[in-house]
PDBML (XML) file of the C-alpha atoms, coordinates in Angstrom:
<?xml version="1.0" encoding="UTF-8" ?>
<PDBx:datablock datablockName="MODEL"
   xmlns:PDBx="http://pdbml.pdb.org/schema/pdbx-v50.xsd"
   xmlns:xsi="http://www.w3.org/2001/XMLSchema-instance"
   xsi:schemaLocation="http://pdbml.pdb.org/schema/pdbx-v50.xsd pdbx-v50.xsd">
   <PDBx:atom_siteCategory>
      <PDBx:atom_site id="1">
         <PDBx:B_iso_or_equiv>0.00</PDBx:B_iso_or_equiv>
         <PDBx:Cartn_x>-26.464</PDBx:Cartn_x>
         <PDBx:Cartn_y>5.597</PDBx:Cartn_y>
         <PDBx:Cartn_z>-1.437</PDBx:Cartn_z>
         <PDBx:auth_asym_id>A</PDBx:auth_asym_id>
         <PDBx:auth_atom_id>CA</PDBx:auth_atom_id>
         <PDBx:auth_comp_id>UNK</PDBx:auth_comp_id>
         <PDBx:auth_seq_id>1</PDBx:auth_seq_id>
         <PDBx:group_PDB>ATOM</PDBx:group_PDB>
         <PDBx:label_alt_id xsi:nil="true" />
         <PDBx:label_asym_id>A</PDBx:label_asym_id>
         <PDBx:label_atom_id>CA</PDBx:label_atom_id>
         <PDBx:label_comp_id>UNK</PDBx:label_comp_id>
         <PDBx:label_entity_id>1</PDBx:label_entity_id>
         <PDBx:label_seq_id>1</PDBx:label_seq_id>
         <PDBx:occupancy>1.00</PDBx:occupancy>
         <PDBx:pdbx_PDB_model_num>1</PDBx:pdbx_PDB_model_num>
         <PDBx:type_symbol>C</PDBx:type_symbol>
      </PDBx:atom_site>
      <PDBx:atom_site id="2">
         <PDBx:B_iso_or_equiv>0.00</PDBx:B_iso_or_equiv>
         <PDBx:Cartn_x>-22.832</PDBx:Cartn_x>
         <PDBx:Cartn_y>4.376</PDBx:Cartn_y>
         <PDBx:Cartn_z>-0.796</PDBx:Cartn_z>
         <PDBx:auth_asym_id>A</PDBx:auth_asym_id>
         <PDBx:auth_atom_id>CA</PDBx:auth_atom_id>
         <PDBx:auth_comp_id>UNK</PDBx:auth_comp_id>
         <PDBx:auth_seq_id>2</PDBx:auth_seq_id>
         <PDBx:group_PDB>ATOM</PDBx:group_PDB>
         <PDBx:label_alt_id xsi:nil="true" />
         <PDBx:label_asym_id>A</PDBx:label_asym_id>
         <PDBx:label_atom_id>CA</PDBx:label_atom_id>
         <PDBx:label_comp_id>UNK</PDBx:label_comp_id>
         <PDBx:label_entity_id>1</PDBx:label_entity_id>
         <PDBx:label_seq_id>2</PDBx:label_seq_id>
         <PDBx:occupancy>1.00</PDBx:occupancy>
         <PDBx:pdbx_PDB_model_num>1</PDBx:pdbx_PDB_model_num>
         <PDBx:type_symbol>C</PDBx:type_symbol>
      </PDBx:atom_site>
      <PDBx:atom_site id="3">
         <PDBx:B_iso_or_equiv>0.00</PDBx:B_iso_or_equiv>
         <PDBx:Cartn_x>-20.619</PDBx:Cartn_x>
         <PDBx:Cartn_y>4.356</PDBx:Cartn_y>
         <PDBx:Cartn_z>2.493</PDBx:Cartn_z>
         <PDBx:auth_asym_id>A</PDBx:auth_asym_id>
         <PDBx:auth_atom_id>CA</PDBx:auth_atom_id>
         <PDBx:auth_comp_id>UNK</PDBx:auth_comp_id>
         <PDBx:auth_seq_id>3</PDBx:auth_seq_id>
         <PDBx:group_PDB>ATOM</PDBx:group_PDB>
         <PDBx:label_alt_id xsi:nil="true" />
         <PDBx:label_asym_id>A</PDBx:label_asym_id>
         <PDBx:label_atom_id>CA</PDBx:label_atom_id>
         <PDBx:label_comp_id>UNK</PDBx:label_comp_id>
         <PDBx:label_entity_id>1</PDBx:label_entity_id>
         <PDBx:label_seq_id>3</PDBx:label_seq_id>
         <PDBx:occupancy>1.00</PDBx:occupancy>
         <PDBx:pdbx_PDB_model_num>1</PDBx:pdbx_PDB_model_num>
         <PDBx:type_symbol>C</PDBx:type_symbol>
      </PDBx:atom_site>
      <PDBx:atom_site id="4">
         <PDBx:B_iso_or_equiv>0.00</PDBx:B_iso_or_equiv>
         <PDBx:Cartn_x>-16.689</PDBx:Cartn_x>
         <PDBx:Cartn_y>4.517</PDBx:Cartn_y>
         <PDBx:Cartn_z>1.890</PDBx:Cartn_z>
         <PDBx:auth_asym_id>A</PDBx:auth_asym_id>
         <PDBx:auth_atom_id>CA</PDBx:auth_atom_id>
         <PDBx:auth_comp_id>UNK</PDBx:auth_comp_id>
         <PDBx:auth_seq_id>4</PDBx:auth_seq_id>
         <PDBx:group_PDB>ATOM</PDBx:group_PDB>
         <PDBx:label_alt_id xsi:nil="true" />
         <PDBx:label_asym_id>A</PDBx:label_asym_id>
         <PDBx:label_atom_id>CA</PDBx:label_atom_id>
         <PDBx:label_comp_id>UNK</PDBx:label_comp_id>
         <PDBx:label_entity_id>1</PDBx:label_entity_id>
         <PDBx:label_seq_id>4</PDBx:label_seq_id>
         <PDBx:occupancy>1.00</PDBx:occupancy>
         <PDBx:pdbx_PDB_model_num>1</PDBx:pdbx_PDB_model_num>
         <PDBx:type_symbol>C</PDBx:type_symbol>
      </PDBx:atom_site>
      <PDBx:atom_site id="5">
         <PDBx:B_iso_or_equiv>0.00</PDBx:B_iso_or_equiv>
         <PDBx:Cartn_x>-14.843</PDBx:Cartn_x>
         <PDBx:Cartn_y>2.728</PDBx:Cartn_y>
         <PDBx:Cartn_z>4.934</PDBx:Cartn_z>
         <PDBx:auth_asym_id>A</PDBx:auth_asym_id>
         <PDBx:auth_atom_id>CA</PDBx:auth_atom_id>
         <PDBx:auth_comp_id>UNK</PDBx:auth_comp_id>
         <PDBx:auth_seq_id>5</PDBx:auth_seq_id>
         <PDBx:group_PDB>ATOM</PDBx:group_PDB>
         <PDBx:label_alt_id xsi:nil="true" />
         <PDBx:label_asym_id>A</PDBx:label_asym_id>
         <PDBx:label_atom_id>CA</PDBx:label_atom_id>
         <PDBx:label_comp_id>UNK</PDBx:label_comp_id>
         <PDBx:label_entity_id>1</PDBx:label_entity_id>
         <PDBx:label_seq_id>5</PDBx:label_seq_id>
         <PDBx:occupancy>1.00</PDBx:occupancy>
         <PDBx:pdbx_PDB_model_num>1</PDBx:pdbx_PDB_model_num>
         <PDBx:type_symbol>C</PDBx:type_symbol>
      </PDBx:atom_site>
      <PDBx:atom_site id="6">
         <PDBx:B_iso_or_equiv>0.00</PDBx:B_iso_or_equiv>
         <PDBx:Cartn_x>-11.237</PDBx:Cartn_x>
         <PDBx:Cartn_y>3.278</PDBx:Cartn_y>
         <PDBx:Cartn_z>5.423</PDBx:Cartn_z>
         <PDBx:auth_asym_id>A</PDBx:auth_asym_id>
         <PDBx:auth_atom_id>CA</PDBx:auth_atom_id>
         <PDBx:auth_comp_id>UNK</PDBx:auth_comp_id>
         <PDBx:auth_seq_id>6</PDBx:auth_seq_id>
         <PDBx:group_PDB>ATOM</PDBx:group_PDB>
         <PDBx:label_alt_id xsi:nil="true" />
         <PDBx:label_asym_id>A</PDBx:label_asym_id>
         <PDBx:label_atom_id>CA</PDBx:label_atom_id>
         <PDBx:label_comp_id>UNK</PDBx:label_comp_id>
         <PDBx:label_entity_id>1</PDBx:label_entity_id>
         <PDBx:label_seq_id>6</PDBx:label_seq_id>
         <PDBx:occupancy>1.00</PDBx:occupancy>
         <PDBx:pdbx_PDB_model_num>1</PDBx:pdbx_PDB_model_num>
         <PDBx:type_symbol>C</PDBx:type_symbol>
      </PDBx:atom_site>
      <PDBx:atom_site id="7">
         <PDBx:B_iso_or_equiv>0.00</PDBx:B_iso_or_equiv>
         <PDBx:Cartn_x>-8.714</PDBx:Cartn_x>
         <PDBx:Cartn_y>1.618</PDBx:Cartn_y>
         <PDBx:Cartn_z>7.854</PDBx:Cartn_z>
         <PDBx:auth_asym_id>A</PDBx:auth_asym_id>
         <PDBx:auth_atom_id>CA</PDBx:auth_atom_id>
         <PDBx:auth_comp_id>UNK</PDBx:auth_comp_id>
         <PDBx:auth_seq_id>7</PDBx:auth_seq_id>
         <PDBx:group_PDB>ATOM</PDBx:group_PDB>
         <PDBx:label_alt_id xsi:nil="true" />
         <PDBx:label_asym_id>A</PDBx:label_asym_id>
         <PDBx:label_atom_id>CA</PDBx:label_atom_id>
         <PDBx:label_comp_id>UNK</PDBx:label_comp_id>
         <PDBx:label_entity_id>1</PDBx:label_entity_id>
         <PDBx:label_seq_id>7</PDBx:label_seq_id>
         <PDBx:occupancy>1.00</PDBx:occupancy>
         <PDBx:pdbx_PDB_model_num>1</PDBx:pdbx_PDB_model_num>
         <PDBx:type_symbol>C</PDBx:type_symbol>
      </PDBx:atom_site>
      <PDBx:atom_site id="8">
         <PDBx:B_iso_or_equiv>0.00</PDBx:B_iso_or_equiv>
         <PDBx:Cartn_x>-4.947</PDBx:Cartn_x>
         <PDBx:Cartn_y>1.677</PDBx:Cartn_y>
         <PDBx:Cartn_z>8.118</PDBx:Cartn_z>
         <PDBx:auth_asym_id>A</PDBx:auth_asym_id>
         <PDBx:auth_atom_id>CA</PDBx:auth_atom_id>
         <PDBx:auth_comp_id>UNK</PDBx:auth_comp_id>
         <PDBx:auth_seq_id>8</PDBx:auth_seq_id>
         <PDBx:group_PDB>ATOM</PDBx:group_PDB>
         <PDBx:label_alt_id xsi:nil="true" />
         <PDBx:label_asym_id>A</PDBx:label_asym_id>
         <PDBx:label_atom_id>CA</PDBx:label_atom_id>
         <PDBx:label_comp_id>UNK</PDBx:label_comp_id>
         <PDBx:label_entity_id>1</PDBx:label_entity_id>
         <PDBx:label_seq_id>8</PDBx:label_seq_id>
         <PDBx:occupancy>1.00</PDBx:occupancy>
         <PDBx:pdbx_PDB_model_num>1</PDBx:pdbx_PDB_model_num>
         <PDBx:type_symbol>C</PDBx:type_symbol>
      </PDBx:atom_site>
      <PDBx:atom_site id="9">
         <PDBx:B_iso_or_equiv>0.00</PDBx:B_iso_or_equiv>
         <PDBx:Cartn_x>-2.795</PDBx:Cartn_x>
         <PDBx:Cartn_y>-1.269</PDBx:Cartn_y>
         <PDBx:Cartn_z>7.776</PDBx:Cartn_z>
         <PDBx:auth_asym_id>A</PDBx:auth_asym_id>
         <PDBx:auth_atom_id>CA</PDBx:auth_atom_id>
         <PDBx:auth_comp_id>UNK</PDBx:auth_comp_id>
         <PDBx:auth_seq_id>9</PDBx:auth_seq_id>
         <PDBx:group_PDB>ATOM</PDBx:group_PDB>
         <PDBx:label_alt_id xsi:nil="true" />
         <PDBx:label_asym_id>A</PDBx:label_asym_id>
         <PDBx:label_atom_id>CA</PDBx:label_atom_id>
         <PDBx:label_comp_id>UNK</PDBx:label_comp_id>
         <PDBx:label_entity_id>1</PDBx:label_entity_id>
         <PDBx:label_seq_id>9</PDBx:label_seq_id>
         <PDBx:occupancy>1.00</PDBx:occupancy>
         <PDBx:pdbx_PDB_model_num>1</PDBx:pdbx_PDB_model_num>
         <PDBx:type_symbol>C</PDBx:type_symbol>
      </PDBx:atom_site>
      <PDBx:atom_site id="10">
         <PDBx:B_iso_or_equiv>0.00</PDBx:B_iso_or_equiv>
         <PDBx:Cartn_x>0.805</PDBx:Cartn_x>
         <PDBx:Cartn_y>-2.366</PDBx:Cartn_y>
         <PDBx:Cartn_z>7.694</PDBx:Cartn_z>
         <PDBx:auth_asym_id>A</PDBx:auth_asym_id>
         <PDBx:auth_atom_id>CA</PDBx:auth_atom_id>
         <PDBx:auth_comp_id>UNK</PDBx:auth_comp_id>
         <PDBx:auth_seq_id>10</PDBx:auth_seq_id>
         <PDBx:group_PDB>ATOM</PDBx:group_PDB>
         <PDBx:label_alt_id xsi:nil="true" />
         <PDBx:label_asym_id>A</PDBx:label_asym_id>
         <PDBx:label_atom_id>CA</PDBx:label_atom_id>
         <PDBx:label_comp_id>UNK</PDBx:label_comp_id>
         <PDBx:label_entity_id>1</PDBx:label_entity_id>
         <PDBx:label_seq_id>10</PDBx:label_seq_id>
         <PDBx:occupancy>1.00</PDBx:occupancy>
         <PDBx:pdbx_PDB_model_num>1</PDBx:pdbx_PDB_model_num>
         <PDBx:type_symbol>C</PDBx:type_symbol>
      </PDBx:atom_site>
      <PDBx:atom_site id="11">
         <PDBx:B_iso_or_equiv>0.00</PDBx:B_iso_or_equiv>
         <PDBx:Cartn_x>1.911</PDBx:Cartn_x>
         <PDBx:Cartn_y>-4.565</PDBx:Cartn_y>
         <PDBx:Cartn_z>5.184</PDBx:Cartn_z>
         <PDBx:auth_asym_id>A</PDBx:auth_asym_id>
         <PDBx:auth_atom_id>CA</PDBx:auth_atom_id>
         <PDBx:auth_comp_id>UNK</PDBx:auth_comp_id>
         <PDBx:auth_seq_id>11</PDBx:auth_seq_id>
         <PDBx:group_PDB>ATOM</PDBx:group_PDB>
         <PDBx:label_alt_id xsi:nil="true" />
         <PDBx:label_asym_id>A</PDBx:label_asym_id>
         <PDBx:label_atom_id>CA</PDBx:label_atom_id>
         <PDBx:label_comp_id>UNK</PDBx:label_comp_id>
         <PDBx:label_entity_id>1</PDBx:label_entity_id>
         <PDBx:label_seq_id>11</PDBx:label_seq_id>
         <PDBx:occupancy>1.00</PDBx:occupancy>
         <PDBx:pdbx_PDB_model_num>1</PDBx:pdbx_PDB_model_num>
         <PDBx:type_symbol>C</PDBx:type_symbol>
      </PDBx:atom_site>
      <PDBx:atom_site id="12">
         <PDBx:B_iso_or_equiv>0.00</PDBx:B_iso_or_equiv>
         <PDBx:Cartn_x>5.296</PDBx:Cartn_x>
         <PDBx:Cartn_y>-5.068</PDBx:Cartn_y>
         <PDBx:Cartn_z>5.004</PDBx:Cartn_z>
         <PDBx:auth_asym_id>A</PDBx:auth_asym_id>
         <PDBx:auth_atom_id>CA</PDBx:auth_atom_id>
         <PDBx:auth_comp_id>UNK</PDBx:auth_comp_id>
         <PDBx:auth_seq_id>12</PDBx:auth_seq_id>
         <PDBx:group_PDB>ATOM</PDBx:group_PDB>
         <PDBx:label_alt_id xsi:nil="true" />
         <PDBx:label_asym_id>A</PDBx:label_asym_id>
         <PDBx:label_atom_id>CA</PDBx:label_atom_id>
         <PDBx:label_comp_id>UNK</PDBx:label_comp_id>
         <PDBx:label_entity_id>1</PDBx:label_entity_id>
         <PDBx:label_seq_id>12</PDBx:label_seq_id>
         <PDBx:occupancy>1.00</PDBx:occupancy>
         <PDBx:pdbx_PDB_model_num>1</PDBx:pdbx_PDB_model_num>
         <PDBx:type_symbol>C</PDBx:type_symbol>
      </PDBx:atom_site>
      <PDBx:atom_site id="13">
         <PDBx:B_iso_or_equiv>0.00</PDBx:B_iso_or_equiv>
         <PDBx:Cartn_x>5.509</PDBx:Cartn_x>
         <PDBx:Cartn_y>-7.694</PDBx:Cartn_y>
         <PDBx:Cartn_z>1.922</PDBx:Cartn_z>
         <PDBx:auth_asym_id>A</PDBx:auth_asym_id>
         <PDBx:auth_atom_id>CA</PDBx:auth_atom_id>
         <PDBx:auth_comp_id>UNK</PDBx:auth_comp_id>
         <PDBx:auth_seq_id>13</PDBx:auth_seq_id>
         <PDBx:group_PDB>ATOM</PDBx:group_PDB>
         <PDBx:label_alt_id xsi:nil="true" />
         <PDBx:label_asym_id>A</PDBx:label_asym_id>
         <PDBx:label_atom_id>CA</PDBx:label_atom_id>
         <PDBx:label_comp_id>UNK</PDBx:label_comp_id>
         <PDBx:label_entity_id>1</PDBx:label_entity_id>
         <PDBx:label_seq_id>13</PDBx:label_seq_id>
         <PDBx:occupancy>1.00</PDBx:occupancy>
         <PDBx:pdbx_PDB_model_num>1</PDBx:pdbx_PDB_model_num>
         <PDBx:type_symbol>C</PDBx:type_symbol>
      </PDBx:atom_site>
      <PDBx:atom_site id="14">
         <PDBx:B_iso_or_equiv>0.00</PDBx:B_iso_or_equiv>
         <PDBx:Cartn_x>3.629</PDBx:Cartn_x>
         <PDBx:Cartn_y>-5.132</PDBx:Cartn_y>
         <PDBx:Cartn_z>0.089</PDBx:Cartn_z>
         <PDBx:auth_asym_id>A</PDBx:auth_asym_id>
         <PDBx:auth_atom_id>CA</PDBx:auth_atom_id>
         <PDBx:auth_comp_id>UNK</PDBx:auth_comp_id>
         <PDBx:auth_seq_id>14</PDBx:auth_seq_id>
         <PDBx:group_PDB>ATOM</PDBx:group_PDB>
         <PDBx:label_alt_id xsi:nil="true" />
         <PDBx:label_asym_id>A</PDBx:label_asym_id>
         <PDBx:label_atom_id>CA</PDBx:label_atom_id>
         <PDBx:label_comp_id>UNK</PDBx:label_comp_id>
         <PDBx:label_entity_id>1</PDBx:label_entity_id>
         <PDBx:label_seq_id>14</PDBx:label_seq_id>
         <PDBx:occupancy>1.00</PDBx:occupancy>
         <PDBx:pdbx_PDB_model_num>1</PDBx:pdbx_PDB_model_num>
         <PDBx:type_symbol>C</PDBx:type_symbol>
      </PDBx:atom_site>
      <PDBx:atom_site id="15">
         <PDBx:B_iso_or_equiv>0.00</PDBx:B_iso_or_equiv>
         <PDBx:Cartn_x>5.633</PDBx:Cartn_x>
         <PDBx:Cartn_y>-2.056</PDBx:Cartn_y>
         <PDBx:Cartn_z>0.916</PDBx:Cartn_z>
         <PDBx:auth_asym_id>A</PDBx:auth_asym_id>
         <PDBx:auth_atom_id>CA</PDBx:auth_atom_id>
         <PDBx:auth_comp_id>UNK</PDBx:auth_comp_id>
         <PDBx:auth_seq_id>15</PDBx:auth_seq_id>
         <PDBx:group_PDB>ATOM</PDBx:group_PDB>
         <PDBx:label_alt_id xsi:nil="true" />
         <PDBx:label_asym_id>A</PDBx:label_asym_id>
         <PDBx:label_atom_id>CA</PDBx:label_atom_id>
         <PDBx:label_comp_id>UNK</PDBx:label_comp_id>
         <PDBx:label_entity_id>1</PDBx:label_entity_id>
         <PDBx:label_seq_id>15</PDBx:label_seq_id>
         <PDBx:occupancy>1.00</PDBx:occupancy>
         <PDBx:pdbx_PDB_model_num>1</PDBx:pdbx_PDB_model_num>
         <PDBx:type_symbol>C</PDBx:type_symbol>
      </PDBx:atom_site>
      <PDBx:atom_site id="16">
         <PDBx:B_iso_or_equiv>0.00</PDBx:B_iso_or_equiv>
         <PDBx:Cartn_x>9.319</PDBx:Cartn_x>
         <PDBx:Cartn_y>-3.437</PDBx:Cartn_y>
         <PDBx:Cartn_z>0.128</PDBx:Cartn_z>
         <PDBx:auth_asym_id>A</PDBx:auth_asym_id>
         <PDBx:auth_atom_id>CA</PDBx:auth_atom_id>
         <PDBx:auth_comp_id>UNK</PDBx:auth_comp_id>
         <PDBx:auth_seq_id>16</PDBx:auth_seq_id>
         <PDBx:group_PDB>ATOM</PDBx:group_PDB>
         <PDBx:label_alt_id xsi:nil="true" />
         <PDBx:label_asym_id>A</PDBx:label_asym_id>
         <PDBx:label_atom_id>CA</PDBx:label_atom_id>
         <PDBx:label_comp_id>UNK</PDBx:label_comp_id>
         <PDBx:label_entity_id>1</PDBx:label_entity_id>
         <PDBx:label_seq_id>16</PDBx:label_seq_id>
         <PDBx:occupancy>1.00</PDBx:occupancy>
         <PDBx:pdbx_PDB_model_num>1</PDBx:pdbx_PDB_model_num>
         <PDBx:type_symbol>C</PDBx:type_symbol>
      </PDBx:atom_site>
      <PDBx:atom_site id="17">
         <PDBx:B_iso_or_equiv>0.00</PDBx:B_iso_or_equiv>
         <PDBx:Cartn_x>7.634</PDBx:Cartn_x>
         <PDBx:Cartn_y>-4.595</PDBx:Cartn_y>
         <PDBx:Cartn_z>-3.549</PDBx:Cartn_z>
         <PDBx:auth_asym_id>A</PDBx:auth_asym_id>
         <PDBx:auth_atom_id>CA</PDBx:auth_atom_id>
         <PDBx:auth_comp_id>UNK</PDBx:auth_comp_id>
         <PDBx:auth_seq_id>17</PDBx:auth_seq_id>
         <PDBx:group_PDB>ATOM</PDBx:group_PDB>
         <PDBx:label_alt_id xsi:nil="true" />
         <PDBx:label_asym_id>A</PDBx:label_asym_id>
         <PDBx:label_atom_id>CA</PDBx:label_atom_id>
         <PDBx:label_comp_id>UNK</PDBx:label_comp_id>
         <PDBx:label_entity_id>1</PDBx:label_entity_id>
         <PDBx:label_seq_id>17</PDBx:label_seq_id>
         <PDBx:occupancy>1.00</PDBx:occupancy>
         <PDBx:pdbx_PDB_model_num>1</PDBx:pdbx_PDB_model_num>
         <PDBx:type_symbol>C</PDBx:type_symbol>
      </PDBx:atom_site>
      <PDBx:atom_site id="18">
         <PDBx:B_iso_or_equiv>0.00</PDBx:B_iso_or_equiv>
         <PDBx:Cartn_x>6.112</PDBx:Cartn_x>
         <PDBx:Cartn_y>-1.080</PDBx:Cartn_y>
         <PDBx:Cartn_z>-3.922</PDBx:Cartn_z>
         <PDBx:auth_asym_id>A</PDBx:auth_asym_id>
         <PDBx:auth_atom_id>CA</PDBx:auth_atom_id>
         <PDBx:auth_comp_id>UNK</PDBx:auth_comp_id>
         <PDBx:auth_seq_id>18</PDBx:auth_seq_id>
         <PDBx:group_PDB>ATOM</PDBx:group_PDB>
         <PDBx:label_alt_id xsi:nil="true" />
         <PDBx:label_asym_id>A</PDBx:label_asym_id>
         <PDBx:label_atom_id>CA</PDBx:label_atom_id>
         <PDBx:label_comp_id>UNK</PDBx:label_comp_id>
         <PDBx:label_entity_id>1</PDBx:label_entity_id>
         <PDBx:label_seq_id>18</PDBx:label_seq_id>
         <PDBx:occupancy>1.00</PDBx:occupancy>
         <PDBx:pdbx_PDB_model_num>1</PDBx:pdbx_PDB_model_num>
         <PDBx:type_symbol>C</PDBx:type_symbol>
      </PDBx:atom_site>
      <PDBx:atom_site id="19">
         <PDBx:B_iso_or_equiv>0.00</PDBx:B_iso_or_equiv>
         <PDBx:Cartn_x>9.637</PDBx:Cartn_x>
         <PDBx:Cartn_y>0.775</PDBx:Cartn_y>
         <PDBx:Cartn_z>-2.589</PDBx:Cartn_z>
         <PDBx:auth_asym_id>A</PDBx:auth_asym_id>
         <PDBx:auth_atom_id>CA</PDBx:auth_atom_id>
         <PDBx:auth_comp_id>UNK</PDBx:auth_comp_id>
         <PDBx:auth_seq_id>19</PDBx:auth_seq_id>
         <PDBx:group_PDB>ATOM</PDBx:group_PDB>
         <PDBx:label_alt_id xsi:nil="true" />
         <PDBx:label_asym_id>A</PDBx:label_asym_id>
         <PDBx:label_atom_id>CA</PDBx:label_atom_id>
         <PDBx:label_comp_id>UNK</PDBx:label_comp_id>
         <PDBx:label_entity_id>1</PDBx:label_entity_id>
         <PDBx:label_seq_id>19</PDBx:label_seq_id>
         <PDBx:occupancy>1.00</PDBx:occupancy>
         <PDBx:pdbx_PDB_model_num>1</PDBx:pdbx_PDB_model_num>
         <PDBx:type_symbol>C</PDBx:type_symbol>
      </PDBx:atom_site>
      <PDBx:atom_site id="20">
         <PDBx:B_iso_or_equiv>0.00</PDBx:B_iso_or_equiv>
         <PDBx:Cartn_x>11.515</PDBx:Cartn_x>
         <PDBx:Cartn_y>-1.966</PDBx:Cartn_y>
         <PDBx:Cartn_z>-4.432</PDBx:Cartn_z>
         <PDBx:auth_asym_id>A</PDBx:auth_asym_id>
         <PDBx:auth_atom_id>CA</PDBx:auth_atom_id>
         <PDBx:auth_comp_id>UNK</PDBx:auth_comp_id>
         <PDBx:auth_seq_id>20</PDBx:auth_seq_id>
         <PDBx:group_PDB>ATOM</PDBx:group_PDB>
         <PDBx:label_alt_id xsi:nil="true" />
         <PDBx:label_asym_id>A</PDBx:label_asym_id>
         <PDBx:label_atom_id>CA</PDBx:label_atom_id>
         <PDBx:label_comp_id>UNK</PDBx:label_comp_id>
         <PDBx:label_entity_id>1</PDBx:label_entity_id>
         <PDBx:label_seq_id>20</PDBx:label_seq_id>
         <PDBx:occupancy>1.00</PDBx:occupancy>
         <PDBx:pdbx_PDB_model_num>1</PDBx:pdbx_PDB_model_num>
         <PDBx:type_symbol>C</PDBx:type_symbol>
      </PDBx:atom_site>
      <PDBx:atom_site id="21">
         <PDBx:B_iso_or_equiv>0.00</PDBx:B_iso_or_equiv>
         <PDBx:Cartn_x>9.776</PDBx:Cartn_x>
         <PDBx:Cartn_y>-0.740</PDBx:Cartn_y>
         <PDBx:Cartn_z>-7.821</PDBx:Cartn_z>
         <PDBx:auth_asym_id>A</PDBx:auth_asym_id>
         <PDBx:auth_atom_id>CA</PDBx:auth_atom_id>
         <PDBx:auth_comp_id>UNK</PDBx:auth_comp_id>
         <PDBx:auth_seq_id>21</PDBx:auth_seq_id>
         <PDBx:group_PDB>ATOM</PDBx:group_PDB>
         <PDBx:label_alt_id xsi:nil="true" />
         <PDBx:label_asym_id>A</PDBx:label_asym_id>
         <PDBx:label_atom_id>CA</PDBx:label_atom_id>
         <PDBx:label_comp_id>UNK</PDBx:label_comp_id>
         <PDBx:label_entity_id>1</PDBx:label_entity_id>
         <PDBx:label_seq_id>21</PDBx:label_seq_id>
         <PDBx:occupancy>1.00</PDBx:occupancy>
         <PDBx:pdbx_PDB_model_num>1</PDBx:pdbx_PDB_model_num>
         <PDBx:type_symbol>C</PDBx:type_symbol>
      </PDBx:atom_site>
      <PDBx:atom_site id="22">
         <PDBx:B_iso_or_equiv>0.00</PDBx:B_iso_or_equiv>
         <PDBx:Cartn_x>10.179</PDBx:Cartn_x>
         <PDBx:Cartn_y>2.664</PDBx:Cartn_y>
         <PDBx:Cartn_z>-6.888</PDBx:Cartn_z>
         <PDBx:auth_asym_id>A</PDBx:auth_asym_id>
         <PDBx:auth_atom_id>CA</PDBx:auth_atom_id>
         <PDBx:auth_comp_id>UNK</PDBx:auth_comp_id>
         <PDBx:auth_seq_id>22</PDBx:auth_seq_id>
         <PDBx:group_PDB>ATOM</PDBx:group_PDB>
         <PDBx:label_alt_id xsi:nil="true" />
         <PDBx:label_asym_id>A</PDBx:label_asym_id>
         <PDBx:label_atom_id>CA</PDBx:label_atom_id>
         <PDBx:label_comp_id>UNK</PDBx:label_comp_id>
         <PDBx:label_entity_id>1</PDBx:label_entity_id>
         <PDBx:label_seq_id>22</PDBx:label_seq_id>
         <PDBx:occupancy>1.00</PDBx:occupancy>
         <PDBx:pdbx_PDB_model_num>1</PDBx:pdbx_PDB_model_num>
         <PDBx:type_symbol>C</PDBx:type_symbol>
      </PDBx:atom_site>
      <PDBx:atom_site id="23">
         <PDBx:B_iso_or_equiv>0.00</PDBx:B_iso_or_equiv>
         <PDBx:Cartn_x>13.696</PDBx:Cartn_x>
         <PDBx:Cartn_y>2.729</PDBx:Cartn_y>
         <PDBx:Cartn_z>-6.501</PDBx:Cartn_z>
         <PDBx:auth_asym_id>A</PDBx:auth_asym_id>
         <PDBx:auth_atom_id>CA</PDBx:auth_atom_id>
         <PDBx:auth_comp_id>UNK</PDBx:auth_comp_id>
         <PDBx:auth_seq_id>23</PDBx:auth_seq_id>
         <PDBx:group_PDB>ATOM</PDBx:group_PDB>
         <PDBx:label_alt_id xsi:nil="true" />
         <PDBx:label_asym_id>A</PDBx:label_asym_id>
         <PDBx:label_atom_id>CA</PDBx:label_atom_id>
         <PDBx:label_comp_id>UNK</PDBx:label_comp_id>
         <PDBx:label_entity_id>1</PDBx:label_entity_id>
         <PDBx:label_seq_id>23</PDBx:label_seq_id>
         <PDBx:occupancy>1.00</PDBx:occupancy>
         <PDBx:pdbx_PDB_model_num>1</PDBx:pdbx_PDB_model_num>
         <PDBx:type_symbol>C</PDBx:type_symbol>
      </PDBx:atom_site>
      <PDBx:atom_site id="24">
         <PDBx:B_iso_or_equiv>0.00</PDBx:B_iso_or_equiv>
         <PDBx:Cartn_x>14.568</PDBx:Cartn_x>
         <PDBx:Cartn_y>0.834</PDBx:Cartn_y>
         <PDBx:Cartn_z>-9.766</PDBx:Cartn_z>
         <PDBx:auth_asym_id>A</PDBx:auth_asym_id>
         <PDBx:auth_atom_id>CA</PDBx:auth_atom_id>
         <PDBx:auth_comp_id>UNK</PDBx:auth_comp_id>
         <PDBx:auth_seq_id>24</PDBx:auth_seq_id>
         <PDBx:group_PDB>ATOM</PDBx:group_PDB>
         <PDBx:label_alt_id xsi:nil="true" />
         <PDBx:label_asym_id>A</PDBx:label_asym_id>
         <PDBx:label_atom_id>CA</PDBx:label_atom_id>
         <PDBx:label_comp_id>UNK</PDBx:label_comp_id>
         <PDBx:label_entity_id>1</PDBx:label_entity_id>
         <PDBx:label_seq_id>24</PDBx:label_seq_id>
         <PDBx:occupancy>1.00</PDBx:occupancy>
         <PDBx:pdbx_PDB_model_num>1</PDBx:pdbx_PDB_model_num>
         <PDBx:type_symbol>C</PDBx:type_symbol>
      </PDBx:atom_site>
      <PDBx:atom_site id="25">
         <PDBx:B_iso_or_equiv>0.00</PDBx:B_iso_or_equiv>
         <PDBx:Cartn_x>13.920</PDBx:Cartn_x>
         <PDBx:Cartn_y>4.819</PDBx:Cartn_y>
         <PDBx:Cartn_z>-11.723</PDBx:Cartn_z>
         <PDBx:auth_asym_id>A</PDBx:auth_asym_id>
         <PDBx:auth_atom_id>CA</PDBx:auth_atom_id>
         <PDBx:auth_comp_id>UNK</PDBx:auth_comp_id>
         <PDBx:auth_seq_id>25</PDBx:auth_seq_id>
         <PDBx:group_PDB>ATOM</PDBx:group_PDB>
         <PDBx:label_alt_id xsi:nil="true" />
         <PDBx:label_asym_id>A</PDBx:label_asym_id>
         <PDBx:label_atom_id>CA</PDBx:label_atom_id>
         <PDBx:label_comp_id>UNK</PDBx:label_comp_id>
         <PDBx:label_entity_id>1</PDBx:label_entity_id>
         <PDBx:label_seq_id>25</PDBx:label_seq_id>
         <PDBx:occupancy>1.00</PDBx:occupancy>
         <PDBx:pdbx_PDB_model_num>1</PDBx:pdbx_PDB_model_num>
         <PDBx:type_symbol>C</PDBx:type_symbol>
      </PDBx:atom_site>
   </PDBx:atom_siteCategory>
</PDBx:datablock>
């Protein structure tokens, strides 16, 4: 058997490289 745990987070270093990539197209 296998459990899946989930949490939110804020990670602002790793949103402004993901919407950084994004808004190069």
């Amino acid at each position: 058997s296998g459990t899946i745990h989930l949490a939110p987070l804020s990670d602002a270093e790793l949103w402004n490289e993901t919407i950084t990539k994004a808004r190069f197209w």
